[in-house]
Every structure is written in structure tokens, then in C-alpha cells.
N, C-alpha and C. Protein backbone atom coordinates (compact mmCIF):
# COMPACT_ATOMS: atom_id res chain seq x y z
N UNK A 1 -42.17 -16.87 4.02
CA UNK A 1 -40.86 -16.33 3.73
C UNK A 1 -39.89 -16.80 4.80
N UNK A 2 -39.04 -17.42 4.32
CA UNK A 2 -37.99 -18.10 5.18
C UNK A 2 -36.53 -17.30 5.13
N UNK A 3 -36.17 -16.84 6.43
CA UNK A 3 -35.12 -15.56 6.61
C UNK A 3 -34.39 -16.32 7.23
N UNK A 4 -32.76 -16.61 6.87
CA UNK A 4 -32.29 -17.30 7.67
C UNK A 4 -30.96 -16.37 7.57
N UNK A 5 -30.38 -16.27 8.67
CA UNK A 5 -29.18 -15.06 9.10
C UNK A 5 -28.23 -16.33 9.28
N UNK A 6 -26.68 -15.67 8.33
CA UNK A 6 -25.39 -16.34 8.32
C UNK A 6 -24.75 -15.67 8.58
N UNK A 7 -23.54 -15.85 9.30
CA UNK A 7 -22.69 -15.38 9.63
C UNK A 7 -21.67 -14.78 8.58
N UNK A 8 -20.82 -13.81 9.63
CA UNK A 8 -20.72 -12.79 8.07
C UNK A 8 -19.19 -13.78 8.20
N UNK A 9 -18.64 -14.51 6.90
CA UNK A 9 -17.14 -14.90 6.41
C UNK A 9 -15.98 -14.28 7.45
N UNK A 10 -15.13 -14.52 8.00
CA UNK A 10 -13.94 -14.02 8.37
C UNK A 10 -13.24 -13.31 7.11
N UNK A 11 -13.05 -13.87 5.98
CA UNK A 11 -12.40 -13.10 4.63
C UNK A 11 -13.09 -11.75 4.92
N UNK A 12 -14.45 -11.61 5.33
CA UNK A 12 -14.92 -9.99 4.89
C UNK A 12 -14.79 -9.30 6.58
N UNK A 13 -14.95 -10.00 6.94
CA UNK A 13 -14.96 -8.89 8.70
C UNK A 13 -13.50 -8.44 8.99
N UNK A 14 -12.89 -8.62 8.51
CA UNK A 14 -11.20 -7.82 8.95
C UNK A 14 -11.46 -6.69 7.78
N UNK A 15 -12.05 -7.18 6.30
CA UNK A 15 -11.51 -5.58 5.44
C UNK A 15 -12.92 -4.32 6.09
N UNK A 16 -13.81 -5.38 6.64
CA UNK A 16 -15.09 -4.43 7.30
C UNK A 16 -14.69 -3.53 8.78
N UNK A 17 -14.06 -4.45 9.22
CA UNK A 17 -13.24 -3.47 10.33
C UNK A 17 -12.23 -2.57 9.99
N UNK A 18 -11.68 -2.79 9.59
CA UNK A 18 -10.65 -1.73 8.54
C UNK A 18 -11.06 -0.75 7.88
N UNK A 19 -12.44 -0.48 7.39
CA UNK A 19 -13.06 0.05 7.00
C UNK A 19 -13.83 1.33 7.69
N UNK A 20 -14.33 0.24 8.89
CA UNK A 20 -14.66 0.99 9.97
C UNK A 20 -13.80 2.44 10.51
N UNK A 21 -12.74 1.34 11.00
CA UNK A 21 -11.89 2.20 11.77
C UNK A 21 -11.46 3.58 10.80
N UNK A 22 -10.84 3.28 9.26
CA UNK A 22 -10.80 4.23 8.55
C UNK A 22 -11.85 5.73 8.84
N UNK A 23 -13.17 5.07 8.59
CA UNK A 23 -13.97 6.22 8.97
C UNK A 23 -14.01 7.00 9.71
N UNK A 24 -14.00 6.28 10.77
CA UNK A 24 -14.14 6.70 12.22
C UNK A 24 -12.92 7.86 12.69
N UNK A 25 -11.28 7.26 11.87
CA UNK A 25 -10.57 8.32 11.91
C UNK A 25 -10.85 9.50 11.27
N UNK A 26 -11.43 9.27 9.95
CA UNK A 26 -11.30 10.70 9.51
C UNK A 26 -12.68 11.36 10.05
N UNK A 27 -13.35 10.85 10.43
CA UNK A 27 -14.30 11.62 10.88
C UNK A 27 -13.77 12.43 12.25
N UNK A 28 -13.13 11.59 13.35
CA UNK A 28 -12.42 12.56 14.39
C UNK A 28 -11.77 13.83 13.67
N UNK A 29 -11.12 13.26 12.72
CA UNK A 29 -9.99 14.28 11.92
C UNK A 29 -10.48 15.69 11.46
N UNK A 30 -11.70 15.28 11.04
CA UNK A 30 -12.67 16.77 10.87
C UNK A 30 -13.03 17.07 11.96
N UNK A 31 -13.37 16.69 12.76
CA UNK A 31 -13.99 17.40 13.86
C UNK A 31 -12.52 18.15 14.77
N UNK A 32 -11.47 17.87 14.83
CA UNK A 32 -9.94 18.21 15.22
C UNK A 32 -9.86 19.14 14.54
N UNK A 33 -9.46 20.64 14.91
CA UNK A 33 -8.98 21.76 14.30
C UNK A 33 -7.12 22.17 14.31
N UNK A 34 -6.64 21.10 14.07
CA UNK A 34 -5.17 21.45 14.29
C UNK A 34 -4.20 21.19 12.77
N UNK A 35 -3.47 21.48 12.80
CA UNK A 35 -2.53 20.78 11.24
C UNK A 35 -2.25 19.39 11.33
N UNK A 36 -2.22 18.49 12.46
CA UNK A 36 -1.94 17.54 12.55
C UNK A 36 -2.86 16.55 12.11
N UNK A 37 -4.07 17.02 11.94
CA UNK A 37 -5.75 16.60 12.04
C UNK A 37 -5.68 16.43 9.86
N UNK A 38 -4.93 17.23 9.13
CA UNK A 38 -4.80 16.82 7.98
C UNK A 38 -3.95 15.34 7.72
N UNK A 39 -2.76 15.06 8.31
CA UNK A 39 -1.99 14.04 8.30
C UNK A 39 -2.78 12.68 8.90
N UNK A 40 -3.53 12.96 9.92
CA UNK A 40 -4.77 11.77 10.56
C UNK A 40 -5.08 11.27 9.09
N UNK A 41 -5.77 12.67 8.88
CA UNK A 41 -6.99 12.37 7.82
C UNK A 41 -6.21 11.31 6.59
N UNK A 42 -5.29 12.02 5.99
CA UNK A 42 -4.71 12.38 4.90
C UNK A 42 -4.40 10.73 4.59
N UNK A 43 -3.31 10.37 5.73
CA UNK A 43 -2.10 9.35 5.71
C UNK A 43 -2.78 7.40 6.28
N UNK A 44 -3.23 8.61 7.76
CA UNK A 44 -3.88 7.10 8.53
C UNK A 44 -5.34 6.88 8.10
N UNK A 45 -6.45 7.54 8.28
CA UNK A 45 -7.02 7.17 7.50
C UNK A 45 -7.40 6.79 6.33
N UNK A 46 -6.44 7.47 5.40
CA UNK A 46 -6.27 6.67 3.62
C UNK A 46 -5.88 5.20 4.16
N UNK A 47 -4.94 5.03 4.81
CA UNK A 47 -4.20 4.04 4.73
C UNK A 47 -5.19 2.45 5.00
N UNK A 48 -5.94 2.89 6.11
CA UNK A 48 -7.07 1.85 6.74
C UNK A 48 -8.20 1.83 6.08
N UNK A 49 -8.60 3.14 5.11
CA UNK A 49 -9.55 2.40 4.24
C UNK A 49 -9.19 1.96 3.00
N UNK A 50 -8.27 1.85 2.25
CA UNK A 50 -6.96 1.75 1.25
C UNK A 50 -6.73 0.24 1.50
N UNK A 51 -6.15 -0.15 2.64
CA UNK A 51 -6.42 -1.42 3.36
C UNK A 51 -7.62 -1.58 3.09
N UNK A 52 -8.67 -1.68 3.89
CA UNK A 52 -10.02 -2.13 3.86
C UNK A 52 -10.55 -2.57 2.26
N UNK A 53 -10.23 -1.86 1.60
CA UNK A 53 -10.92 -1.66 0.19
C UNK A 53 -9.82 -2.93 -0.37
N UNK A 54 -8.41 -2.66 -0.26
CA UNK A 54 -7.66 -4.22 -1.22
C UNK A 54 -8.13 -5.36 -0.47
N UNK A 55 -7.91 -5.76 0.62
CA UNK A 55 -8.32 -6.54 1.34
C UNK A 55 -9.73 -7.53 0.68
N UNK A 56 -10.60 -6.56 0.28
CA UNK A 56 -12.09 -6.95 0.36
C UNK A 56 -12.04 -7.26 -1.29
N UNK A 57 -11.18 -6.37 -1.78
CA UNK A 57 -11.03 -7.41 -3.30
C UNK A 57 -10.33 -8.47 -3.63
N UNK A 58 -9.34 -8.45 -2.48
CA UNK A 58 -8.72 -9.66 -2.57
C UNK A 58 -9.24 -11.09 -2.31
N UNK A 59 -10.15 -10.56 -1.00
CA UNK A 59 -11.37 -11.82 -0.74
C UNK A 59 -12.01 -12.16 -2.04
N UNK A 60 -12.66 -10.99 -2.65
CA UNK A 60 -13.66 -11.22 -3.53
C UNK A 60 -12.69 -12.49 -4.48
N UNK A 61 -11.23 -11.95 -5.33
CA UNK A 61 -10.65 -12.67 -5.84
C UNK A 61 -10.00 -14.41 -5.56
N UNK A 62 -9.70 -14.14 -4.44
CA UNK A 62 -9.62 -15.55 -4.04
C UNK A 62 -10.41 -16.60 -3.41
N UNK A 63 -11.90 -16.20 -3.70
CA UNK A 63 -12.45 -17.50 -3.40
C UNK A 63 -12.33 -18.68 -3.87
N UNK A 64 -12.08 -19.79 -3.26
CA UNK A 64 -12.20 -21.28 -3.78
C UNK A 64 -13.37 -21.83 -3.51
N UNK A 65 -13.50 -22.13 -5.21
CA UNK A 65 -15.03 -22.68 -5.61
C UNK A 65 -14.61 -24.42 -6.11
């Protein structure tokens, strides 16, 4: 069995970081007990995984074959 590891595309590692970071906010955001901690959640994190998610279809769509 021949396993050979490629590097992950630049097209996908920016909507994968974006993705990331999304999480990562709303997860602080729950753990934050304040009113401000809904707007984190709500606004910035929609926004970066919202990002993340067009981004990664847009890759998918514009590959040149």
C-alpha cells in the first residue's frame, strides 16, 4: 500500500482557516456570559464561517481542468 501525502491546495486552506477561526469564535462566545457574547456569536462568527463555507464552493466551482 503506497500512501503518499499532498499538500493541501492554497484554494482550500484560506476557506479552512476561516472556518477554523469561525469556530473557535463561537465556541469562546459560549463559554462568555455577557450580551455581547450573542453578537460574537451571532454576527462574527456567522460571518467567518459564512465566509469559509462560499469561499470553499467557490474553489470547488472554479477549478480549471
Amino acid at each position: 500500500m503506497n500512501t503518499e501525502w499532498t499538500a493541501i491546495p492554497p484554494s482550500l486552506r484560506v476557506p479552512g482557516i476561516l472556518l477554523i477561526l469561525g469556530l473557535a469564535i463561537e465556541l469562546i462566545s459560549l463559554l462568555w456570559n455577557k450580551p455581547l457574547a450573542f453578537i460574537l456569536f451571532a454576527f462574527v462568527g456567522g460571518a467567518f464561517l459564512l465566509a469559509g463555507i462560499l469561499l470553499y464552493l467557490y474553489s470547488l466551482v472554479s477549478v480549471r481542468g
